[in-house]
PDB file of N, CA and C in Angstrom:
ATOM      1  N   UNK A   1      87.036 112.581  68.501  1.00  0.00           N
ATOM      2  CA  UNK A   1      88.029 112.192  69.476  1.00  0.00           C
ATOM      3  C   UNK A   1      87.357 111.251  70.484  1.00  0.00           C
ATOM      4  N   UNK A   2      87.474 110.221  70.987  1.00  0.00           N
ATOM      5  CA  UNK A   2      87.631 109.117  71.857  1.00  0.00           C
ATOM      6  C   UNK A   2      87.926 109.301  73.194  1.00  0.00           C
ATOM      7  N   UNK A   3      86.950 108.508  74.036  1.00  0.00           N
ATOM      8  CA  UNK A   3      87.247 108.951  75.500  1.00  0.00           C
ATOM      9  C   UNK A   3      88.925 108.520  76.284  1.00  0.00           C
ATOM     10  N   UNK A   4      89.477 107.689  75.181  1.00  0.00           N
ATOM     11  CA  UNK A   4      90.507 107.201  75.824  1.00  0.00           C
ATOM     12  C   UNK A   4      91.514 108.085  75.109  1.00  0.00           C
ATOM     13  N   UNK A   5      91.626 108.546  74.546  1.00  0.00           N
ATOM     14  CA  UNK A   5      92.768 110.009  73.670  1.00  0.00           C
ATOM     15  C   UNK A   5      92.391 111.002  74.561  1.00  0.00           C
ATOM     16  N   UNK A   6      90.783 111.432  74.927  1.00  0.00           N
ATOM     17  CA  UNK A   6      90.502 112.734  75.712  1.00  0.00           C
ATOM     18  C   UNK A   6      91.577 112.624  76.632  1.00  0.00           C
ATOM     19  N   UNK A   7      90.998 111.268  77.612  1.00  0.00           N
ATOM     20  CA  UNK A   7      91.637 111.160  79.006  1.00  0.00           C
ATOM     21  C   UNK A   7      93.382 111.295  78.750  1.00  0.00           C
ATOM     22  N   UNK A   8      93.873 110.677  77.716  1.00  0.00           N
ATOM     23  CA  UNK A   8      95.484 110.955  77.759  1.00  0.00           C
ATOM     24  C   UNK A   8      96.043 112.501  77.332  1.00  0.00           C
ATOM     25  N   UNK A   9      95.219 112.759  76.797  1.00  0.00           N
ATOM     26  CA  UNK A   9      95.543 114.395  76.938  1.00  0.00           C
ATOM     27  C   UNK A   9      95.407 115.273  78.162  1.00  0.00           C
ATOM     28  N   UNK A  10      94.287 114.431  78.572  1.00  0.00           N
ATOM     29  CA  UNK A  10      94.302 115.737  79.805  1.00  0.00           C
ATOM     30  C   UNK A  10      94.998 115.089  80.985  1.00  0.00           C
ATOM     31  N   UNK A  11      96.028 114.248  81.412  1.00  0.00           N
ATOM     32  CA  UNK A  11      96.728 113.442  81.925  1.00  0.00           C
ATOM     33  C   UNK A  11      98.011 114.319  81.985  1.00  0.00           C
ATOM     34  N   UNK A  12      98.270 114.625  80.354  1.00  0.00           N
ATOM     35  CA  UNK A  12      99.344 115.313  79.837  1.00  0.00           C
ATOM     36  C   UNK A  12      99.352 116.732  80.669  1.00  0.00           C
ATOM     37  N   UNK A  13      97.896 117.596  80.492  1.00  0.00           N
ATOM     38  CA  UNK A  13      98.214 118.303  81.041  1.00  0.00           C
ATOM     39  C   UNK A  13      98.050 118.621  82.125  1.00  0.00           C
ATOM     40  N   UNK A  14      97.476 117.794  82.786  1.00  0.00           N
ATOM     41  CA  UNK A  14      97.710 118.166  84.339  1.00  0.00           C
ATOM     42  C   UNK A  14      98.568 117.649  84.932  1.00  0.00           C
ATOM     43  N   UNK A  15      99.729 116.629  84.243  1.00  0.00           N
ATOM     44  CA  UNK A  15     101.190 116.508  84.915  1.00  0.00           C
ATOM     45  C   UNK A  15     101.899 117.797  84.837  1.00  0.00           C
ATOM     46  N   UNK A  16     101.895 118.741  83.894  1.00  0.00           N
ATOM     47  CA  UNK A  16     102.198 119.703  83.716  1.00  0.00           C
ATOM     48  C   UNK A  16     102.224 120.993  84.637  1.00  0.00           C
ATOM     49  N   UNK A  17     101.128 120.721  84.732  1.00  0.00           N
ATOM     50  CA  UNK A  17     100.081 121.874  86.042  1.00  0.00           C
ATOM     51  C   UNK A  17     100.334 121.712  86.915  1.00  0.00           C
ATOM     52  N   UNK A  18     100.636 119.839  87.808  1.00  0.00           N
ATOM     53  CA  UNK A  18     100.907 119.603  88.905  1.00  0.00           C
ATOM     54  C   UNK A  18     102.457 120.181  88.918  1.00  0.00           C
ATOM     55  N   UNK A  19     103.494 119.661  88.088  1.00  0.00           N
ATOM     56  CA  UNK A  19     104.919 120.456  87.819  1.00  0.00           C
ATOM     57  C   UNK A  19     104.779 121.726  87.736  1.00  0.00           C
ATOM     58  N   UNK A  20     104.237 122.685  87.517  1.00  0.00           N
ATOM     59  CA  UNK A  20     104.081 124.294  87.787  1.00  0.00           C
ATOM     60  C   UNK A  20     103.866 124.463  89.244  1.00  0.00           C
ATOM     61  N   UNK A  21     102.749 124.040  89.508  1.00  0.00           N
ATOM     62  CA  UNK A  21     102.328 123.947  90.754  1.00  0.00           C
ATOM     63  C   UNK A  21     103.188 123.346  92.201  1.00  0.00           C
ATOM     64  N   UNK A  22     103.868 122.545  91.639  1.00  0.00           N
ATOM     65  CA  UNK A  22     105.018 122.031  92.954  1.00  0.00           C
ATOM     66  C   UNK A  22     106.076 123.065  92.432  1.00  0.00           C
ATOM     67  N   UNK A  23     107.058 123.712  91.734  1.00  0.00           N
ATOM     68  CA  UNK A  23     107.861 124.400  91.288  1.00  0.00           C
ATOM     69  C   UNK A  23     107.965 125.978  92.096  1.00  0.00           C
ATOM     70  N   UNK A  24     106.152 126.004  91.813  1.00  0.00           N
ATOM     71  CA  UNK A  24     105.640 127.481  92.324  1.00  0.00           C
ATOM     72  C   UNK A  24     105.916 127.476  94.180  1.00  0.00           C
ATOM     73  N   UNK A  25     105.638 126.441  94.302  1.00  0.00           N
ATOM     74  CA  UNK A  25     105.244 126.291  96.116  1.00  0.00           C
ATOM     75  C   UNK A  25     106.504 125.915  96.654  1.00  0.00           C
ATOM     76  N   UNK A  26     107.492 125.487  95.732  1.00  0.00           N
ATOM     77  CA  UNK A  26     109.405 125.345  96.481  1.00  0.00           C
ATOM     78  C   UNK A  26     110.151 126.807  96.120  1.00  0.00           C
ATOM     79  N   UNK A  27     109.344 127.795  95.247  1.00  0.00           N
ATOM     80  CA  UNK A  27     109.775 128.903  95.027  1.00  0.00           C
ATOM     81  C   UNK A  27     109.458 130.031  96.209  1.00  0.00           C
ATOM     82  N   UNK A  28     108.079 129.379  96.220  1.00  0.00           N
ATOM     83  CA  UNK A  28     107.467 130.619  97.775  1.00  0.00           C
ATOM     84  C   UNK A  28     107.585 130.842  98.937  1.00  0.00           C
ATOM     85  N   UNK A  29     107.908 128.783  98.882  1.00  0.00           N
ATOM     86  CA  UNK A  29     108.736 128.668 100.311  1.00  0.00           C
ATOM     87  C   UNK A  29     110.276 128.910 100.506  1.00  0.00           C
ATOM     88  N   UNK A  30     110.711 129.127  99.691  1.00  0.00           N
ATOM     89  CA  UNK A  30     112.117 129.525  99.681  1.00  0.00           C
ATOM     90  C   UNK A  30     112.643 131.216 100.065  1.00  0.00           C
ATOM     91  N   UNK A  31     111.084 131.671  99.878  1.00  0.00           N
ATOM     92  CA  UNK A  31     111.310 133.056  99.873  1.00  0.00           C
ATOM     93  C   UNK A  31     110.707 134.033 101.050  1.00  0.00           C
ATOM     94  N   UNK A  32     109.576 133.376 101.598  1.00  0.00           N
ATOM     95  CA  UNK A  32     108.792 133.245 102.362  1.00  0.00           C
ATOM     96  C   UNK A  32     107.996 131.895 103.085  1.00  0.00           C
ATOM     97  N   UNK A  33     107.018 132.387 104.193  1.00  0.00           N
ATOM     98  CA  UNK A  33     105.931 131.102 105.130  1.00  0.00           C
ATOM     99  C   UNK A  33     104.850 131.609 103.544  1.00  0.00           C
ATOM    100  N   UNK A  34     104.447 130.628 102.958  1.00  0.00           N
ATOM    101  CA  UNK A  34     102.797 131.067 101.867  1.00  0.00           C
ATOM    102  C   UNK A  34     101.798 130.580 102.598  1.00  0.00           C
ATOM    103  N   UNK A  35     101.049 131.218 101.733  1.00  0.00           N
ATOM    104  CA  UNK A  35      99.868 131.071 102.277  1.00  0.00           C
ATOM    105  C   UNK A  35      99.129 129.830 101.928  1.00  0.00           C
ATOM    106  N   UNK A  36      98.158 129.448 102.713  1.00  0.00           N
ATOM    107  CA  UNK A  36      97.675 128.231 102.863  1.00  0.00           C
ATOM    108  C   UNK A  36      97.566 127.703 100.784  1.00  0.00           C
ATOM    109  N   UNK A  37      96.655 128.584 100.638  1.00  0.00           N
ATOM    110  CA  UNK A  37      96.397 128.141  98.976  1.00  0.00           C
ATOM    111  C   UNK A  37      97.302 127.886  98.125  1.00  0.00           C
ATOM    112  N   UNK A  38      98.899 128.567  98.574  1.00  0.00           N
ATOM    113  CA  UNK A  38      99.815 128.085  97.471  1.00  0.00           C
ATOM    114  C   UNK A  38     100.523 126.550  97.979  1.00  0.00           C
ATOM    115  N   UNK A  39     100.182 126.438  99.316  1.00  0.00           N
ATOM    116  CA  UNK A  39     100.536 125.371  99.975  1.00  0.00           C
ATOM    117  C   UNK A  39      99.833 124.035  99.396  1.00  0.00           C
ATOM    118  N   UNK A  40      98.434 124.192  99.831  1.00  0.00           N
ATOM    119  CA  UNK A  40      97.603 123.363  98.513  1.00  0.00           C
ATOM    120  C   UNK A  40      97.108 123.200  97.554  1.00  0.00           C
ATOM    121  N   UNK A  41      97.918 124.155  96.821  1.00  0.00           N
ATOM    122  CA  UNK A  41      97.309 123.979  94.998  1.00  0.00           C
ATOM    123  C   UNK A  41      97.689 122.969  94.223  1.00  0.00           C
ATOM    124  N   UNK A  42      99.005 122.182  94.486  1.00  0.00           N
ATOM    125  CA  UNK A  42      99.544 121.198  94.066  1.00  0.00           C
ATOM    126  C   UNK A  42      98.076 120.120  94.598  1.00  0.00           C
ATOM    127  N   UNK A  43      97.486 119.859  95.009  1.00  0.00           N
ATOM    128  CA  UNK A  43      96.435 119.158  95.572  1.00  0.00           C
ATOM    129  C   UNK A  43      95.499 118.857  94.004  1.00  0.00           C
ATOM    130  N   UNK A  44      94.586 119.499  93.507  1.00  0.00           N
ATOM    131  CA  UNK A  44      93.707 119.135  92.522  1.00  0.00           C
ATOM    132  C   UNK A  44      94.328 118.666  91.494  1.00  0.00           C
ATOM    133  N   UNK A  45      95.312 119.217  90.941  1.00  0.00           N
ATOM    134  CA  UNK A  45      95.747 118.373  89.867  1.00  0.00           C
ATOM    135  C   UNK A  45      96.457 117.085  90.262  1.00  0.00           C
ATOM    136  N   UNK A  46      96.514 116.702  91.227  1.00  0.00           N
ATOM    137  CA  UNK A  46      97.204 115.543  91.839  1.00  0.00           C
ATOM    138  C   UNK A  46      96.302 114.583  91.827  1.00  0.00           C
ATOM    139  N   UNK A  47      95.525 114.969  92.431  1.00  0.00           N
ATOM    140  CA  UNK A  47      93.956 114.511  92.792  1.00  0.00           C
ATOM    141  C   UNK A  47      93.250 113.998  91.514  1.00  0.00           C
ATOM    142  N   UNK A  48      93.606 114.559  90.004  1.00  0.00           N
ATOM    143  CA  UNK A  48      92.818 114.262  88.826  1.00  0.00           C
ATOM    144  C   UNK A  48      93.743 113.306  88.298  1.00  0.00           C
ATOM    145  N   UNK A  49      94.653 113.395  88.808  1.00  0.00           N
ATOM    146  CA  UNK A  49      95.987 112.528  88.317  1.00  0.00           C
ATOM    147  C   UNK A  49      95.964 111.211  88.596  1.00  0.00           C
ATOM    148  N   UNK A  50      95.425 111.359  89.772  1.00  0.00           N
ATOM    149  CA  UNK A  50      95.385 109.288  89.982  1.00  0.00           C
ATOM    150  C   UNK A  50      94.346 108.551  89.385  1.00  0.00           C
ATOM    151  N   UNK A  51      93.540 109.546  89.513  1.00  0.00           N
ATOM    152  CA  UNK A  51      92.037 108.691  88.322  1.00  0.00           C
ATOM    153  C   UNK A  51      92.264 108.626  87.147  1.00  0.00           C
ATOM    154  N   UNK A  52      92.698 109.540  86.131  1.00  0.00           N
ATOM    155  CA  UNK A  52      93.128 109.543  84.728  1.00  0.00           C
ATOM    156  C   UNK A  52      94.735 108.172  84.623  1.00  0.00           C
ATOM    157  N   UNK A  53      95.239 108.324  86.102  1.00  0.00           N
ATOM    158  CA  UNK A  53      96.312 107.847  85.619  1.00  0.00           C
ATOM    159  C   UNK A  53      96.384 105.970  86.036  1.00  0.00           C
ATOM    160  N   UNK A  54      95.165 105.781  86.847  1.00  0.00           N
ATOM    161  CA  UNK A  54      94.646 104.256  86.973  1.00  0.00           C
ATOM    162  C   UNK A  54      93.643 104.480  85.649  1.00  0.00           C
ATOM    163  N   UNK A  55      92.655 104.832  85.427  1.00  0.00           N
ATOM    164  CA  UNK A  55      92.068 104.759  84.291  1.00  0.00           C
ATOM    165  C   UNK A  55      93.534 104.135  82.769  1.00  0.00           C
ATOM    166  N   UNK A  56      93.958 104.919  83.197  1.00  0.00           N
ATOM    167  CA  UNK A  56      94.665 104.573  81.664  1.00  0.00           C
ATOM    168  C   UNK A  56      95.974 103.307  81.750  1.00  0.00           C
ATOM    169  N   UNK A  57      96.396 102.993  83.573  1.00  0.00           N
ATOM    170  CA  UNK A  57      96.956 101.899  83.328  1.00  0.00           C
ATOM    171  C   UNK A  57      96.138 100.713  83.162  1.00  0.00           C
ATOM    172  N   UNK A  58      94.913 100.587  83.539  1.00  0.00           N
ATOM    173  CA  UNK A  58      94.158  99.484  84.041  1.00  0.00           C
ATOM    174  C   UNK A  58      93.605  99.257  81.900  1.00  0.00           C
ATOM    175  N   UNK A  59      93.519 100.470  81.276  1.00  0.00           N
ATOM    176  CA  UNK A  59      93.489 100.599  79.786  1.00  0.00           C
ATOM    177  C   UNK A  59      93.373  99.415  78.926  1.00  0.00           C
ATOM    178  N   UNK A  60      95.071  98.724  79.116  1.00  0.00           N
ATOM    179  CA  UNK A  60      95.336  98.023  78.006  1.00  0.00           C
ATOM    180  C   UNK A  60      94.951  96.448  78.817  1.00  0.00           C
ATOM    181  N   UNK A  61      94.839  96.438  79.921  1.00  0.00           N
ATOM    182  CA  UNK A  61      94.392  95.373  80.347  1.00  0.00           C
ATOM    183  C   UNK A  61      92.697  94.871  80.082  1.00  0.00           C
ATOM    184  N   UNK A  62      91.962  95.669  80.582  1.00  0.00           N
ATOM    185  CA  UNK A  62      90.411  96.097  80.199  1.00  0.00           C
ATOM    186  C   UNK A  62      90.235  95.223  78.594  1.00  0.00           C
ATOM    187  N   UNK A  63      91.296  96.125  77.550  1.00  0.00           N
ATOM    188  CA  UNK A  63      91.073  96.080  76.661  1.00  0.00           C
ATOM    189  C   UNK A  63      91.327  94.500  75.926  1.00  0.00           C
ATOM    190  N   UNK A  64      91.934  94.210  76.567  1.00  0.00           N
ATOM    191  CA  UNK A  64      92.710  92.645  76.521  1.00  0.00           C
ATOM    192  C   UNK A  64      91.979  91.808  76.911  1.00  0.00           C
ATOM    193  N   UNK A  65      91.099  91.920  77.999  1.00  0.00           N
ATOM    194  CA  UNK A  65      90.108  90.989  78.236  1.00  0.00           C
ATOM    195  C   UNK A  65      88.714  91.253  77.642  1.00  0.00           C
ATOM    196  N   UNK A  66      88.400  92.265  77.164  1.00  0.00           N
ATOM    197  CA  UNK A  66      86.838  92.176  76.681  1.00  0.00           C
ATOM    198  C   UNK A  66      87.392  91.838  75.359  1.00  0.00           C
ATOM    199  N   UNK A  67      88.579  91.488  74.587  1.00  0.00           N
ATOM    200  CA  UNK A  67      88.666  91.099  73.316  1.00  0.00           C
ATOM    201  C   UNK A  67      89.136  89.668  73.685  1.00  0.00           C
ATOM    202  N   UNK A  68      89.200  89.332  74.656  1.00  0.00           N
ATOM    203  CA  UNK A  68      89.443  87.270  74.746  1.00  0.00           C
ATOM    204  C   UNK A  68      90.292  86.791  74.582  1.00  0.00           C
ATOM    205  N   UNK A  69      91.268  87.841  75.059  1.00  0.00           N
ATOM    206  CA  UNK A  69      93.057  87.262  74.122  1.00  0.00           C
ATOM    207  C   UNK A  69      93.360  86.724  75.190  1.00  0.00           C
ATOM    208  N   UNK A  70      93.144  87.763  76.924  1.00  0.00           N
ATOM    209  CA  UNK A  70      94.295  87.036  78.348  1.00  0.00           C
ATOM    210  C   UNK A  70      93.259  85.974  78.732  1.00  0.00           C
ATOM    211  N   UNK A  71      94.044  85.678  79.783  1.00  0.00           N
ATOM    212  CA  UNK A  71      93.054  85.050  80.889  1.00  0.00           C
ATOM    213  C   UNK A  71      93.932  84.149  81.160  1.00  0.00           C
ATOM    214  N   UNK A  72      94.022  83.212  82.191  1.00  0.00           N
ATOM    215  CA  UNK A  72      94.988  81.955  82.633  1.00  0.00           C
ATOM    216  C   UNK A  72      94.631  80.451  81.386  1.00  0.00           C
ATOM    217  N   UNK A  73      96.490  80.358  81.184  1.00  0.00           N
ATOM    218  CA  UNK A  73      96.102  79.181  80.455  1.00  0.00           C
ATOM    219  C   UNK A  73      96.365  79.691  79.542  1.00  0.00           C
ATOM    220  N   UNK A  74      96.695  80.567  78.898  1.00  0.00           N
ATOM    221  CA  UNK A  74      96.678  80.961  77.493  1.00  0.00           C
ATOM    222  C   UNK A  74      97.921  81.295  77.344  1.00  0.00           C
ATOM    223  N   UNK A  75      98.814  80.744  76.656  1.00  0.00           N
ATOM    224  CA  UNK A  75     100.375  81.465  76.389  1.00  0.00           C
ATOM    225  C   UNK A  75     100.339  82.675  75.364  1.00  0.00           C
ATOM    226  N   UNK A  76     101.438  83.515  75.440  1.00  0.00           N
ATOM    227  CA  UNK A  76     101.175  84.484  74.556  1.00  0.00           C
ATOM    228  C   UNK A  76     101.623  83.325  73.465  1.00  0.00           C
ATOM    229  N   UNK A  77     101.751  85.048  72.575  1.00  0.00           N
ATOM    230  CA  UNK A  77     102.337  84.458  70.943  1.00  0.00           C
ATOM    231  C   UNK A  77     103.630  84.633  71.180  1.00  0.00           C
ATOM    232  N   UNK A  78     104.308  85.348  72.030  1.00  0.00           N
ATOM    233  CA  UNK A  78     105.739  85.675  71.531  1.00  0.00           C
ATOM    234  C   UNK A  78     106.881  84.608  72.251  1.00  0.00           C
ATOM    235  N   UNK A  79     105.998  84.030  73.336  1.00  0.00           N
ATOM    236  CA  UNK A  79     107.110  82.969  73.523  1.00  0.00           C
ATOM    237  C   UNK A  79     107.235  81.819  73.117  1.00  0.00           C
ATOM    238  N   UNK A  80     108.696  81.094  73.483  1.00  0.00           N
ATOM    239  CA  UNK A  80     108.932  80.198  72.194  1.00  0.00           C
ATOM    240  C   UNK A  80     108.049  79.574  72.267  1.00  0.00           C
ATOM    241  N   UNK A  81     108.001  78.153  71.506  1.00  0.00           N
ATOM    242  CA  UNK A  81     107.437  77.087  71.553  1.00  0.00           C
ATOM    243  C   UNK A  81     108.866  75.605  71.840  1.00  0.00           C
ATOM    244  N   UNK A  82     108.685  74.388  72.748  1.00  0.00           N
ATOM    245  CA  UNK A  82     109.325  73.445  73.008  1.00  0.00           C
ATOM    246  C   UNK A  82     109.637  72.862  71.852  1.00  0.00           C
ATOM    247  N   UNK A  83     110.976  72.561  70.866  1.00  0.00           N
ATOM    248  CA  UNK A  83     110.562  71.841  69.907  1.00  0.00           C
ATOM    249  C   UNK A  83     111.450  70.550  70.421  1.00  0.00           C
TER     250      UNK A  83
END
């Protein structure tokens, strides 16, 4: 497995975790004041979330330039051509 499959898996699941985790803390507050920790548990997986989740937009760009395809000046392929 590949560092760039690792990272989209675990992306997967800590959107997940962060959604448990905010779910849990509109449940506690609804019922009660919680305590500080359920207040910030939504915090770490949030926190792993922006690095995995710039890591993997910045991805296909990265990947586009160390193979020499973008850069200014270069039209894609898919648009027309003037005939």
């Amino acid at each position: 497995m590949n560092w760039s499959h690792w990272i989209r898996q675990s992306h997967r699941w800590l959107s997940m975790t962060f959604t448990v985790t905010v779910i849990a803390n509109f449940v506690v507050r609804a019922r009660m004041e919680p305590p500080p920790w359920v207040t910030y548990s939504p915090l770490p997986p949030l926190f792993l979330l922006l690095f995995s989740g710039l890591y993997l937009f910045v991805l296909p760009h990265a990947t586009r330039w160390r193979s020499g395809r973008g850069g200014k000046g270069q039209e894609r392929s898919t648009e027309r051509q003037p005939t």
